[in-house]
PDB file of N, CA and C in Angstrom:
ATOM      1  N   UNK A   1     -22.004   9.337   4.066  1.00  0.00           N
ATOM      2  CA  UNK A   1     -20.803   8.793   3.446  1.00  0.00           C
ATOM      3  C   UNK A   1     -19.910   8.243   4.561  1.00  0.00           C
ATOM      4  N   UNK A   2     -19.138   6.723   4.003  1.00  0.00           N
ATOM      5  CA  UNK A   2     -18.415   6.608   5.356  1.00  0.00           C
ATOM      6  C   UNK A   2     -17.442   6.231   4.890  1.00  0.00           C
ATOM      7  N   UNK A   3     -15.935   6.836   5.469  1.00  0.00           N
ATOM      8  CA  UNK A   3     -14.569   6.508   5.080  1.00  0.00           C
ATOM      9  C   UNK A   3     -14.014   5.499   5.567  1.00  0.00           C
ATOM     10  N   UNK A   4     -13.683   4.884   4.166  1.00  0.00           N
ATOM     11  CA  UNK A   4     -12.697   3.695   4.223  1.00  0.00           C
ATOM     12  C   UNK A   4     -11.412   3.472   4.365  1.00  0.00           C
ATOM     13  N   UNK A   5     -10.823   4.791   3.598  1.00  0.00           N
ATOM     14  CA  UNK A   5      -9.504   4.949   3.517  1.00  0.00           C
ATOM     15  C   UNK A   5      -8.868   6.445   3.578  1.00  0.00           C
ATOM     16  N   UNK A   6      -7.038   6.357   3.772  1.00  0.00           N
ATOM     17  CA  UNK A   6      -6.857   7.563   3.116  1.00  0.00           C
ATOM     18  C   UNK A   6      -5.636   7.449   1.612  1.00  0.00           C
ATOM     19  N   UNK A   7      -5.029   8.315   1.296  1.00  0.00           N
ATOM     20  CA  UNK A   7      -4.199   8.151   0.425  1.00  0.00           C
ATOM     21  C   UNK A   7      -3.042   9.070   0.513  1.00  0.00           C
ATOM     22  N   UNK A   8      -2.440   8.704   0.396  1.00  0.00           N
ATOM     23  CA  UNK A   8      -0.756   9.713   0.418  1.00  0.00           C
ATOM     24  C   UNK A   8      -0.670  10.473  -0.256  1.00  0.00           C
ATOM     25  N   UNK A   9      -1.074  10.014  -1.939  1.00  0.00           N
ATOM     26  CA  UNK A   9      -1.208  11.218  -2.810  1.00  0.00           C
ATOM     27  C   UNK A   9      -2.316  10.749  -4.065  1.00  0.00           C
ATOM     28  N   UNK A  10      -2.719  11.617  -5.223  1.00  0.00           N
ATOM     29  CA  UNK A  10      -3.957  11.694  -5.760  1.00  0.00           C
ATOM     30  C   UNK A  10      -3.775  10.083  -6.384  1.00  0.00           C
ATOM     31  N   UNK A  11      -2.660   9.730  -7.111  1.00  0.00           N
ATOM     32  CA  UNK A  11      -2.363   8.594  -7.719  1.00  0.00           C
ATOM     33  C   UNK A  11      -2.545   7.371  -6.835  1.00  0.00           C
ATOM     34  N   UNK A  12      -2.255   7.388  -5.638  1.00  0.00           N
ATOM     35  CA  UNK A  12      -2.723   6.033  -4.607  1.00  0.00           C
ATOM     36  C   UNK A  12      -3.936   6.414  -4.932  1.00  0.00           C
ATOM     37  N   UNK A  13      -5.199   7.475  -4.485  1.00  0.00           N
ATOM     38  CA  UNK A  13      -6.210   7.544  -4.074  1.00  0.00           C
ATOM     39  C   UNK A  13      -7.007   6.959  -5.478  1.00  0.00           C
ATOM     40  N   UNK A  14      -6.253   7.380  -6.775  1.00  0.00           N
ATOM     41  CA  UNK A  14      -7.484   6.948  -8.151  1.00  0.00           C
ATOM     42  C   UNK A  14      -6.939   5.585  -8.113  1.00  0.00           C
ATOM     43  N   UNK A  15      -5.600   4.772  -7.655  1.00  0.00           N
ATOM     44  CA  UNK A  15      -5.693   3.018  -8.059  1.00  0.00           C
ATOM     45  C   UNK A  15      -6.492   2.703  -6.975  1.00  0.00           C
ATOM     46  N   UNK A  16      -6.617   3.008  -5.531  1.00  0.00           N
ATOM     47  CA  UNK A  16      -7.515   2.657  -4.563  1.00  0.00           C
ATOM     48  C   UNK A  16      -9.006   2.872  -4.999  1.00  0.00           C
ATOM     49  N   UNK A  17      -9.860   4.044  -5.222  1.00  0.00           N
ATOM     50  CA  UNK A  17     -10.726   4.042  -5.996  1.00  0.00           C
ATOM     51  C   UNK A  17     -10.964   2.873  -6.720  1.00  0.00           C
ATOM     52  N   UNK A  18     -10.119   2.892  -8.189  1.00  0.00           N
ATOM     53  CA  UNK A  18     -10.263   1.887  -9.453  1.00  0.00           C
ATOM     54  C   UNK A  18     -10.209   0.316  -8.901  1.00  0.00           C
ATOM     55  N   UNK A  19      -9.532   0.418  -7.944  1.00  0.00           N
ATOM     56  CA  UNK A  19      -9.582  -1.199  -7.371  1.00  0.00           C
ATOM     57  C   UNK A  19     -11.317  -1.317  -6.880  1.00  0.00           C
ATOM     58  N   UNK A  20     -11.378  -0.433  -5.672  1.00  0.00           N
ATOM     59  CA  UNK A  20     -13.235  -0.190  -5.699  1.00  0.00           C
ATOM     60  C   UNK A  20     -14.138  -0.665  -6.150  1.00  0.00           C
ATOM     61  N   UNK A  21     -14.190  -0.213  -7.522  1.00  0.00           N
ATOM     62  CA  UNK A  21     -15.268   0.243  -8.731  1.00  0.00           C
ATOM     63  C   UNK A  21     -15.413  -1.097  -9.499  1.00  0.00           C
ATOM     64  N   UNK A  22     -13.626  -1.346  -9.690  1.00  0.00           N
ATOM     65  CA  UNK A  22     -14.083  -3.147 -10.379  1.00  0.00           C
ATOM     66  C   UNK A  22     -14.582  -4.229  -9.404  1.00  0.00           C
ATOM     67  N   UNK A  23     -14.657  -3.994  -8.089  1.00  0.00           N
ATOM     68  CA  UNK A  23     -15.591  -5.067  -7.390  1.00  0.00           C
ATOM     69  C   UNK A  23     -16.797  -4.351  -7.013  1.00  0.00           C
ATOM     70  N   UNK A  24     -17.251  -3.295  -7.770  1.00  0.00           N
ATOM     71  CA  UNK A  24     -18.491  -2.837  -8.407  1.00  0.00           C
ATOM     72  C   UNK A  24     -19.426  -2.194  -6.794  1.00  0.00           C
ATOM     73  N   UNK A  25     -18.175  -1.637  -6.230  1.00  0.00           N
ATOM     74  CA  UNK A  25     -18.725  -0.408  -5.057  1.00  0.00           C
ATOM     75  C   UNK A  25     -18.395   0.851  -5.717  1.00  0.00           C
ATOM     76  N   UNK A  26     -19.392   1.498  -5.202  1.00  0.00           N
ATOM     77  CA  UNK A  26     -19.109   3.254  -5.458  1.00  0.00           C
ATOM     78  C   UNK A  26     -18.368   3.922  -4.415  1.00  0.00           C
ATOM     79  N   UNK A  27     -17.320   4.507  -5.188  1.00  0.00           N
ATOM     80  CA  UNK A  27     -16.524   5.399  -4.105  1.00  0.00           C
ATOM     81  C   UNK A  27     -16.343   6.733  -4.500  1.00  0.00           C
ATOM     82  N   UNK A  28     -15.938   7.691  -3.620  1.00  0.00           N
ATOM     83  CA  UNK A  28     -16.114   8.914  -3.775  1.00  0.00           C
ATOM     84  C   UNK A  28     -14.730   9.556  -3.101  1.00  0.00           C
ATOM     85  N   UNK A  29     -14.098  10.011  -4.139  1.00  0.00           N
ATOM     86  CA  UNK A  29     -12.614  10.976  -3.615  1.00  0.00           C
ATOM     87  C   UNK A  29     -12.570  12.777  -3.184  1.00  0.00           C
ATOM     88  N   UNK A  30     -12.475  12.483  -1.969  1.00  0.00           N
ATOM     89  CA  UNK A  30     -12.237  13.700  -1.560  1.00  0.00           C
ATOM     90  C   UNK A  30     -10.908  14.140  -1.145  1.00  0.00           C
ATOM     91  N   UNK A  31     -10.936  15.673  -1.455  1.00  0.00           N
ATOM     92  CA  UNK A  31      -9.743  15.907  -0.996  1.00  0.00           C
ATOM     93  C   UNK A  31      -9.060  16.346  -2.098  1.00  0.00           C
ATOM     94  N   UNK A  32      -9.261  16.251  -2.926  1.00  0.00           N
ATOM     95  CA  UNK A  32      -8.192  16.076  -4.575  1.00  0.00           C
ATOM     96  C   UNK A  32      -7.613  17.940  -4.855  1.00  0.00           C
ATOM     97  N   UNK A  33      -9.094  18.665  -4.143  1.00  0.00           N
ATOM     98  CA  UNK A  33      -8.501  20.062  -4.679  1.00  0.00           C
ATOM     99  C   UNK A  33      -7.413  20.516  -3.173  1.00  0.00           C
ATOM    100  N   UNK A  34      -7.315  19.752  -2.512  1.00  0.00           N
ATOM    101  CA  UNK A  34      -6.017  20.063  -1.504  1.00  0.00           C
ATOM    102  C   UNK A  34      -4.846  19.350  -1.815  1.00  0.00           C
ATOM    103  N   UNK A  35      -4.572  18.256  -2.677  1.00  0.00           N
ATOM    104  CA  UNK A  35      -3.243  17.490  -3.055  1.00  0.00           C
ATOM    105  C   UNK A  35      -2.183  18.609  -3.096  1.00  0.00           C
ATOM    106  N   UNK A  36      -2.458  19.844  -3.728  1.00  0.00           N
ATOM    107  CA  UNK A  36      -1.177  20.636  -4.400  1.00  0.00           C
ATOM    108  C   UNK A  36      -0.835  21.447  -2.404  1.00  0.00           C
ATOM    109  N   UNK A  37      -1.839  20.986  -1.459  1.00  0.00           N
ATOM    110  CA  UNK A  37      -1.281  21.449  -0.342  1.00  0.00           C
ATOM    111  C   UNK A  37      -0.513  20.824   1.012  1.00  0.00           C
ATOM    112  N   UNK A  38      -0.740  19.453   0.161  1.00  0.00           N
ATOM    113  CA  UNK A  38       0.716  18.373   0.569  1.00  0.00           C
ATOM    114  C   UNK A  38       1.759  18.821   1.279  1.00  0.00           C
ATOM    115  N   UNK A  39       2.600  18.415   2.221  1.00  0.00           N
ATOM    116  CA  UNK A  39       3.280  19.151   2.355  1.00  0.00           C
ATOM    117  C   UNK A  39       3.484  20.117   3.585  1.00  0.00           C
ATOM    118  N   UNK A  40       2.648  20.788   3.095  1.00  0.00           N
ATOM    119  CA  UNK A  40       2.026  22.073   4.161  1.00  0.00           C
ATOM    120  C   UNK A  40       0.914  21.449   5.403  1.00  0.00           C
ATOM    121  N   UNK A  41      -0.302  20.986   4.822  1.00  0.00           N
ATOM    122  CA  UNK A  41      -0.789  19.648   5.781  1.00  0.00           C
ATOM    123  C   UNK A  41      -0.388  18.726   5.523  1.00  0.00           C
ATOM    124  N   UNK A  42      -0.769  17.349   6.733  1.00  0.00           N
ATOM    125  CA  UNK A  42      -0.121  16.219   6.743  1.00  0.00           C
ATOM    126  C   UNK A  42      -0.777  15.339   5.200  1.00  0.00           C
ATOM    127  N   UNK A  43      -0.425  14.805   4.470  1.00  0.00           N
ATOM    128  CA  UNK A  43      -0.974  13.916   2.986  1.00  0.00           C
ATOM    129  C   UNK A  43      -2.024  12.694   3.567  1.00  0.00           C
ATOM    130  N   UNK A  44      -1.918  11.985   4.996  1.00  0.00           N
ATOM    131  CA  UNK A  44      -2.912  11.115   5.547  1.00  0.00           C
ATOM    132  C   UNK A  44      -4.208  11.965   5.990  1.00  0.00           C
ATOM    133  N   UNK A  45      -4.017  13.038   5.704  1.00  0.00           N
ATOM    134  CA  UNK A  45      -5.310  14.148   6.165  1.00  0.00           C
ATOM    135  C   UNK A  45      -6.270  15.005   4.898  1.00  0.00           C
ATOM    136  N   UNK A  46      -5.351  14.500   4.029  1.00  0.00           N
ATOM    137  CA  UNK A  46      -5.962  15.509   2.928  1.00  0.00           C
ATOM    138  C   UNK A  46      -6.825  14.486   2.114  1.00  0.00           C
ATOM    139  N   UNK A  47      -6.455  13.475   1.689  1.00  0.00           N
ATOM    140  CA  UNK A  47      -7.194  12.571   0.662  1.00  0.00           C
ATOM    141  C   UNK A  47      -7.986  11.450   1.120  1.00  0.00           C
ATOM    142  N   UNK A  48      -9.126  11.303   0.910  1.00  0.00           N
ATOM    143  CA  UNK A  48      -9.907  10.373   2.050  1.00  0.00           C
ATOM    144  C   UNK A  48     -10.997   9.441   1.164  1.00  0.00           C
ATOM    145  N   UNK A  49     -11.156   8.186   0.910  1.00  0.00           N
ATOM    146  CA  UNK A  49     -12.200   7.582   0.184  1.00  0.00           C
ATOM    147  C   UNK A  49     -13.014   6.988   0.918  1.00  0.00           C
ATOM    148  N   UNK A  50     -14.338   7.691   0.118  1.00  0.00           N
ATOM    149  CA  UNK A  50     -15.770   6.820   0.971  1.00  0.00           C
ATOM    150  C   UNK A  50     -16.599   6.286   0.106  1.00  0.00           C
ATOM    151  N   UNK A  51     -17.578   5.570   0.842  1.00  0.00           N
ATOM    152  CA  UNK A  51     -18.510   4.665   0.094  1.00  0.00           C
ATOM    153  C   UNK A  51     -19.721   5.071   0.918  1.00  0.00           C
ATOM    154  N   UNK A  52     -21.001   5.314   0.127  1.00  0.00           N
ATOM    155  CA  UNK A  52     -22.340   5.369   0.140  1.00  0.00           C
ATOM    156  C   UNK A  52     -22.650   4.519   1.601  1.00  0.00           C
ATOM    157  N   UNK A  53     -22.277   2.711   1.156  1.00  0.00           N
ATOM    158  CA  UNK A  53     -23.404   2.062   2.224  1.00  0.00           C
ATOM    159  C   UNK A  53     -22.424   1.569   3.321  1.00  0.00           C
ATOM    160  N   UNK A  54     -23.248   1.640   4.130  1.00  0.00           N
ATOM    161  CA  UNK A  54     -22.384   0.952   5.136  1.00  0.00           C
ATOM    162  C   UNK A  54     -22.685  -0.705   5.295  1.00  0.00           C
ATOM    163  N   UNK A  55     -23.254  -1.249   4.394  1.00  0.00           N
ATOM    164  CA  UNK A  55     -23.056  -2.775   4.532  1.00  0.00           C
ATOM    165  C   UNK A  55     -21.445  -3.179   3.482  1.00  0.00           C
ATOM    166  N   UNK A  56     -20.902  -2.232   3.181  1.00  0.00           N
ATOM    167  CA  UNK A  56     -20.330  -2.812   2.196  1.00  0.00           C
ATOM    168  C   UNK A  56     -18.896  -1.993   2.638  1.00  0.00           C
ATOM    169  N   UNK A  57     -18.767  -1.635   4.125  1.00  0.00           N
ATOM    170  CA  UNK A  57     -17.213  -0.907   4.371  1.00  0.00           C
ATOM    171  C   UNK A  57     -16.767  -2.196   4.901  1.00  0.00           C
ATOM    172  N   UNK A  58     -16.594  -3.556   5.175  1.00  0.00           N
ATOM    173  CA  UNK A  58     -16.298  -4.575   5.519  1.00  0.00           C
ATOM    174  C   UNK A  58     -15.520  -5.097   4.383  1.00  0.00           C
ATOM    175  N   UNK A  59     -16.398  -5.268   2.873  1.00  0.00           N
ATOM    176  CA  UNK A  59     -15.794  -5.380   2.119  1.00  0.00           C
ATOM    177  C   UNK A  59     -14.719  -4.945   1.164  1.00  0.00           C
ATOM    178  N   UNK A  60     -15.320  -3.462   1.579  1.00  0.00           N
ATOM    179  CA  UNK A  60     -14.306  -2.625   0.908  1.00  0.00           C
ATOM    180  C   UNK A  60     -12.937  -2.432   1.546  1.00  0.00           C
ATOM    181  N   UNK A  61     -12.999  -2.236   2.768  1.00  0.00           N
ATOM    182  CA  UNK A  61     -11.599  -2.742   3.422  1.00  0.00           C
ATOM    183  C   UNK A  61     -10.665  -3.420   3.139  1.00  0.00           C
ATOM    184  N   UNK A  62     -11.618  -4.700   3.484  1.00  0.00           N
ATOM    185  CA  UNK A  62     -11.108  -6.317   2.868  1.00  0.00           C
ATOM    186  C   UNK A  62     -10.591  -6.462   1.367  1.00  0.00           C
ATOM    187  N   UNK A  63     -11.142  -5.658   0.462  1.00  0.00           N
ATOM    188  CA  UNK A  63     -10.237  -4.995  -1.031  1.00  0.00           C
ATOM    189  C   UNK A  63      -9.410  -4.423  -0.837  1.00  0.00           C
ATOM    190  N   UNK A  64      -9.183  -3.233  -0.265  1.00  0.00           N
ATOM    191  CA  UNK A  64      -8.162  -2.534  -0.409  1.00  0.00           C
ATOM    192  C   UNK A  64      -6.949  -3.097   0.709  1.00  0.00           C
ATOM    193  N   UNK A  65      -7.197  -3.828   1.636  1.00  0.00           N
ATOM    194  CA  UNK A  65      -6.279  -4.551   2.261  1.00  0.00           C
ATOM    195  C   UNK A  65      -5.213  -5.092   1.687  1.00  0.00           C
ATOM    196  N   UNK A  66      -6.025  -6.153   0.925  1.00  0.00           N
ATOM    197  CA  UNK A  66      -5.771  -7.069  -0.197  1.00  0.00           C
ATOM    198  C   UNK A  66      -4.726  -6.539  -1.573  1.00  0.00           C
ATOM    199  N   UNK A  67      -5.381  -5.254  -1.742  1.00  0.00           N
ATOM    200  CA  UNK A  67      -4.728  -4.700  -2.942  1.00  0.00           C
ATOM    201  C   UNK A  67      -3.333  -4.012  -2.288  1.00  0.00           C
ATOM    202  N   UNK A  68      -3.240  -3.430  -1.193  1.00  0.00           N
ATOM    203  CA  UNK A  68      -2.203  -2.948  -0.498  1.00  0.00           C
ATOM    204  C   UNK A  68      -1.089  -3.879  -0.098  1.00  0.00           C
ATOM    205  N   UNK A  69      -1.749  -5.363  -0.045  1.00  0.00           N
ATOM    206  CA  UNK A  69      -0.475  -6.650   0.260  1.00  0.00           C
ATOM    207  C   UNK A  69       0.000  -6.972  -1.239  1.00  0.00           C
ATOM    208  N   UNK A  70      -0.832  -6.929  -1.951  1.00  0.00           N
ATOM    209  CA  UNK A  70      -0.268  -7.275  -3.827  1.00  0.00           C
ATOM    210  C   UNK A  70       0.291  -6.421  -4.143  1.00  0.00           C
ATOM    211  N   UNK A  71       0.791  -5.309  -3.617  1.00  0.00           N
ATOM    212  CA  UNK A  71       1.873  -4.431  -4.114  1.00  0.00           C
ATOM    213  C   UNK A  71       3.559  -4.789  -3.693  1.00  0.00           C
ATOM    214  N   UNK A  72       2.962  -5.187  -2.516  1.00  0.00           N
ATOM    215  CA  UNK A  72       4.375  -5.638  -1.296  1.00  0.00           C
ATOM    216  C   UNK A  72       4.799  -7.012  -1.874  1.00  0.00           C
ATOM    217  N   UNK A  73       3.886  -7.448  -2.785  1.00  0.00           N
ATOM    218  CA  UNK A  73       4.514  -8.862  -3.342  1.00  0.00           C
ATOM    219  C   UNK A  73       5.955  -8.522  -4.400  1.00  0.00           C
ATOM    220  N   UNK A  74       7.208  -9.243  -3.943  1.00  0.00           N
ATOM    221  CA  UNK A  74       8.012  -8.756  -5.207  1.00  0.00           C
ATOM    222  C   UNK A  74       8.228 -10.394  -5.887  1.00  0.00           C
ATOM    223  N   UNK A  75       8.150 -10.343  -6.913  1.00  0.00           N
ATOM    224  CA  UNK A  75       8.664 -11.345  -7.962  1.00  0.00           C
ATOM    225  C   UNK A  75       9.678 -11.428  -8.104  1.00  0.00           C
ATOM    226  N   UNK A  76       9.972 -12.785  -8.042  1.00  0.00           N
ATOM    227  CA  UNK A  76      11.580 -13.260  -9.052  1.00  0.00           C
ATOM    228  C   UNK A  76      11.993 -12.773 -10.119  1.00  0.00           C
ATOM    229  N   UNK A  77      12.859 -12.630 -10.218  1.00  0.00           N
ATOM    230  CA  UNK A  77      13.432 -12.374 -12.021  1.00  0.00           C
ATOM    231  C   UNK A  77      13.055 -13.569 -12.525  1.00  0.00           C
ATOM    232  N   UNK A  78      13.161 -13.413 -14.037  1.00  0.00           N
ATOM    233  CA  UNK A  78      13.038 -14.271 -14.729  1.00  0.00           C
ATOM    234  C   UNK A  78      14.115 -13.886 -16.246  1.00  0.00           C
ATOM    235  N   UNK A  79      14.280 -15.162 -16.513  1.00  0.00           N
ATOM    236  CA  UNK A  79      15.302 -14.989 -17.540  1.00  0.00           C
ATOM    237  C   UNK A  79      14.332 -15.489 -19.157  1.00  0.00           C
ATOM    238  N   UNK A  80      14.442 -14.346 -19.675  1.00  0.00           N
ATOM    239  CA  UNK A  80      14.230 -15.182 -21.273  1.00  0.00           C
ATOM    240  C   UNK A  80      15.299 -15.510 -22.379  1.00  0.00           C
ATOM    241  N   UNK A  81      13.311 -16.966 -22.271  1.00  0.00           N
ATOM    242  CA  UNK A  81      14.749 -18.178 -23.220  1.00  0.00           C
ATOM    243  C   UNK A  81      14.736 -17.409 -24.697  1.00  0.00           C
ATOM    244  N   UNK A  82      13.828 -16.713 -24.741  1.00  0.00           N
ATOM    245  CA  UNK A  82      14.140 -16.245 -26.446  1.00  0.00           C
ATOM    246  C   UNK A  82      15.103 -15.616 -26.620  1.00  0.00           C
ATOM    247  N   UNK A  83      15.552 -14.218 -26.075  1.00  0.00           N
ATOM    248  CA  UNK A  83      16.210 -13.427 -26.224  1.00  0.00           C
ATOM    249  C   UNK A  83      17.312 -13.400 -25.548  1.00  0.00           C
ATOM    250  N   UNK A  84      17.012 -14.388 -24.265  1.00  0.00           N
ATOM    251  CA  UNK A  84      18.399 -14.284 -22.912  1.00  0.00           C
ATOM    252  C   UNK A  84      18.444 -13.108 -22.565  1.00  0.00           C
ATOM    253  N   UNK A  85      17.285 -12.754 -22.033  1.00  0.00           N
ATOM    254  CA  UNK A  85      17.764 -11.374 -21.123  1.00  0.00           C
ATOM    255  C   UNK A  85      16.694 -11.544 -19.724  1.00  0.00           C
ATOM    256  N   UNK A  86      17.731 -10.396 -18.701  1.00  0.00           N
ATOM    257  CA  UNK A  86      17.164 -10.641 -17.551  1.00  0.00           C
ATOM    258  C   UNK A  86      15.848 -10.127 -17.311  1.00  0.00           C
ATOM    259  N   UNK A  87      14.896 -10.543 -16.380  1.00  0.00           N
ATOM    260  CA  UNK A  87      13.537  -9.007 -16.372  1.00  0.00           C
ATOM    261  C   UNK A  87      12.919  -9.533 -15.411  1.00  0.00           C
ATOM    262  N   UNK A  88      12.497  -8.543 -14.997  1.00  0.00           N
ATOM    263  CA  UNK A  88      12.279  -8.214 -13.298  1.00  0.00           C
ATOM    264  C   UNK A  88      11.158  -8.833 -13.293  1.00  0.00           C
ATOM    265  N   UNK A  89      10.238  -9.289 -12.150  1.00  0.00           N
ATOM    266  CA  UNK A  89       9.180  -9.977 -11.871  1.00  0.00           C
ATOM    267  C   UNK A  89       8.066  -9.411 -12.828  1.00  0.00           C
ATOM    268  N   UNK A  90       7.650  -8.531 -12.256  1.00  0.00           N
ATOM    269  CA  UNK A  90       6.629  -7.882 -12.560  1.00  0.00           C
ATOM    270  C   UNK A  90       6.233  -7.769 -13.915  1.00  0.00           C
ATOM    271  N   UNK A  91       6.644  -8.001 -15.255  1.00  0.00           N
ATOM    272  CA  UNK A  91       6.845  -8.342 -16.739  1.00  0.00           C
ATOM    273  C   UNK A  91       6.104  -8.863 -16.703  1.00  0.00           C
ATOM    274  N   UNK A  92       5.374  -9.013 -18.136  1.00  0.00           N
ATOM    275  CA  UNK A  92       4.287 -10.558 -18.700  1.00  0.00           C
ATOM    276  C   UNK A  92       4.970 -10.934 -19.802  1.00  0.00           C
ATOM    277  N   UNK A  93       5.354  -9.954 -20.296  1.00  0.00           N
ATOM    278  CA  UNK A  93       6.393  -9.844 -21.791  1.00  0.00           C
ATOM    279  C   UNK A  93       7.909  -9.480 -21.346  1.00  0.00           C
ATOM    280  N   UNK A  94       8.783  -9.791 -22.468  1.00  0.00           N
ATOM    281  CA  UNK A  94      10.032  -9.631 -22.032  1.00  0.00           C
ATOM    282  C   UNK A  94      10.121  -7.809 -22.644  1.00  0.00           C
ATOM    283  N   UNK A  95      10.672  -7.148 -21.977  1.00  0.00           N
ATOM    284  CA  UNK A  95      10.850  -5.789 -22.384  1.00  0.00           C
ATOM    285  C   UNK A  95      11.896  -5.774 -23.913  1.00  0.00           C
ATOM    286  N   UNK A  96      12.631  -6.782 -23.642  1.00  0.00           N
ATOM    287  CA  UNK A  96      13.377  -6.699 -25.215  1.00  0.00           C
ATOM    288  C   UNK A  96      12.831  -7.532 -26.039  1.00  0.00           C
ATOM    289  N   UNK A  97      12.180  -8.424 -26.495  1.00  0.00           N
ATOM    290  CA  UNK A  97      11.571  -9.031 -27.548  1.00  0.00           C
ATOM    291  C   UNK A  97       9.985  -9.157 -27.632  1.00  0.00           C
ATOM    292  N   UNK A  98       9.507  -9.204 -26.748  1.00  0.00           N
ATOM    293  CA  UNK A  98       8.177  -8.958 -26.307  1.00  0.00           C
ATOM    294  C   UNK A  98       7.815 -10.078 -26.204  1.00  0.00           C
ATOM    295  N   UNK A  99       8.503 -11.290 -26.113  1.00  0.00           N
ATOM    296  CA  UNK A  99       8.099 -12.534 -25.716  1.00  0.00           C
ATOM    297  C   UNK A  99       7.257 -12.840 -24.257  1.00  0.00           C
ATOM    298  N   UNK A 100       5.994 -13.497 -24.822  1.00  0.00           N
ATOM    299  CA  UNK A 100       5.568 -13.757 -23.630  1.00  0.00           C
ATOM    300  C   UNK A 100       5.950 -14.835 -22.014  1.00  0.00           C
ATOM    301  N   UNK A 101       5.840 -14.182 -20.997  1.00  0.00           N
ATOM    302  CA  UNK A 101       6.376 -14.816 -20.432  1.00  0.00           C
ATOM    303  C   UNK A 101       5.714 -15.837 -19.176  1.00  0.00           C
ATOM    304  N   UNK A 102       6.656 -16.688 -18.340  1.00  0.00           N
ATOM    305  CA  UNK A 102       5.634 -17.652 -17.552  1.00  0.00           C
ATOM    306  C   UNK A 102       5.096 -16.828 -16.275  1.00  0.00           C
ATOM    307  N   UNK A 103       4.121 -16.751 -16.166  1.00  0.00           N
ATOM    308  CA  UNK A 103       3.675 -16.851 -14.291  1.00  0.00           C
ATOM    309  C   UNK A 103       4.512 -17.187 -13.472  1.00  0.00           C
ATOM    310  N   UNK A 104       5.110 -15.861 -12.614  1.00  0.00           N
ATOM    311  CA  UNK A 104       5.704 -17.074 -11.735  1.00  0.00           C
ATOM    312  C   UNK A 104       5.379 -17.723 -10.275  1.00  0.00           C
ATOM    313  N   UNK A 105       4.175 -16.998 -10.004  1.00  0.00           N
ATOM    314  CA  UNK A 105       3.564 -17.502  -9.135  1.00  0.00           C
ATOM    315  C   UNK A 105       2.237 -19.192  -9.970  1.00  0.00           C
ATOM    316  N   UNK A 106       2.522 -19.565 -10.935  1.00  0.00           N
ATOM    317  CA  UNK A 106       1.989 -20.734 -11.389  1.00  0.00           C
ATOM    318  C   UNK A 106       2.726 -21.658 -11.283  1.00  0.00           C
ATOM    319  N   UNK A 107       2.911 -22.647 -10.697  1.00  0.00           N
ATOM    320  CA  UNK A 107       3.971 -23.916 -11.436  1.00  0.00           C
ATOM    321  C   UNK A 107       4.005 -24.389 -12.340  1.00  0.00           C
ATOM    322  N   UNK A 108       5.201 -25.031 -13.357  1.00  0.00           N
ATOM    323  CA  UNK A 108       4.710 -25.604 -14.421  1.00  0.00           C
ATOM    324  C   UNK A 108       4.513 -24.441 -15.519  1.00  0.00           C
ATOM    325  N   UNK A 109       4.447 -23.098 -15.314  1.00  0.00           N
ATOM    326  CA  UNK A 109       3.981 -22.481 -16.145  1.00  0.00           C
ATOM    327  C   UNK A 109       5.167 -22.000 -17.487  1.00  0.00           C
TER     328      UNK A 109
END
């Protein structure tokens, strides 16, 4: 088994995983029955994800890299025209009417 990553806590380690799995590598979480000892050891020491082959820790990196910069992305607000209310980037729908909303990383959208 060879480690790719670590995780701060169990919830990074299952979206890191799940990011994984949909570009259809197998990963394997260790560590999970020490989370509740957080704290006490350091959290970059306790939770650790690996993968089977080693032709494929290049890629898997290169995912979770990737997925670690799409978090740091913040979105514009956006205003809806249906309802006129404000809502934070990250929305597809407006939280008060459920109107769908534009991309805002699309132009034109």
């Amino acid at each position: 088994m060879i480690e790719v990553a670590t995780a701060g806590n169990m919830v990074e380690a299952m979206l890191m995983a799940d990011e994984l799995k949909s570009h259809g590598i197998k990963v394997f979480v260790s560590g999970g029955y020490l989370s509740g000892a957080i704290g006490e050891l350091p959290a970059d020491s306790v939770l650790r994800l690996y993968i089977n082959s080693e032709a494929h820790v290049d890629r898997a990196k290169a995912i979770l890299t990737a997925f670690d910069e799409a978090k740091q992305v913040q979105l514009p607000k956006r205003w809806c025209s249906h309802c006129e209310e404000w809502l934070e980037g990250q929305f597809e729908h407006c939280w008060q009417c459920g109107n769908a909303m534009p991309d805002p990383l699309k132009p034109n959208s």
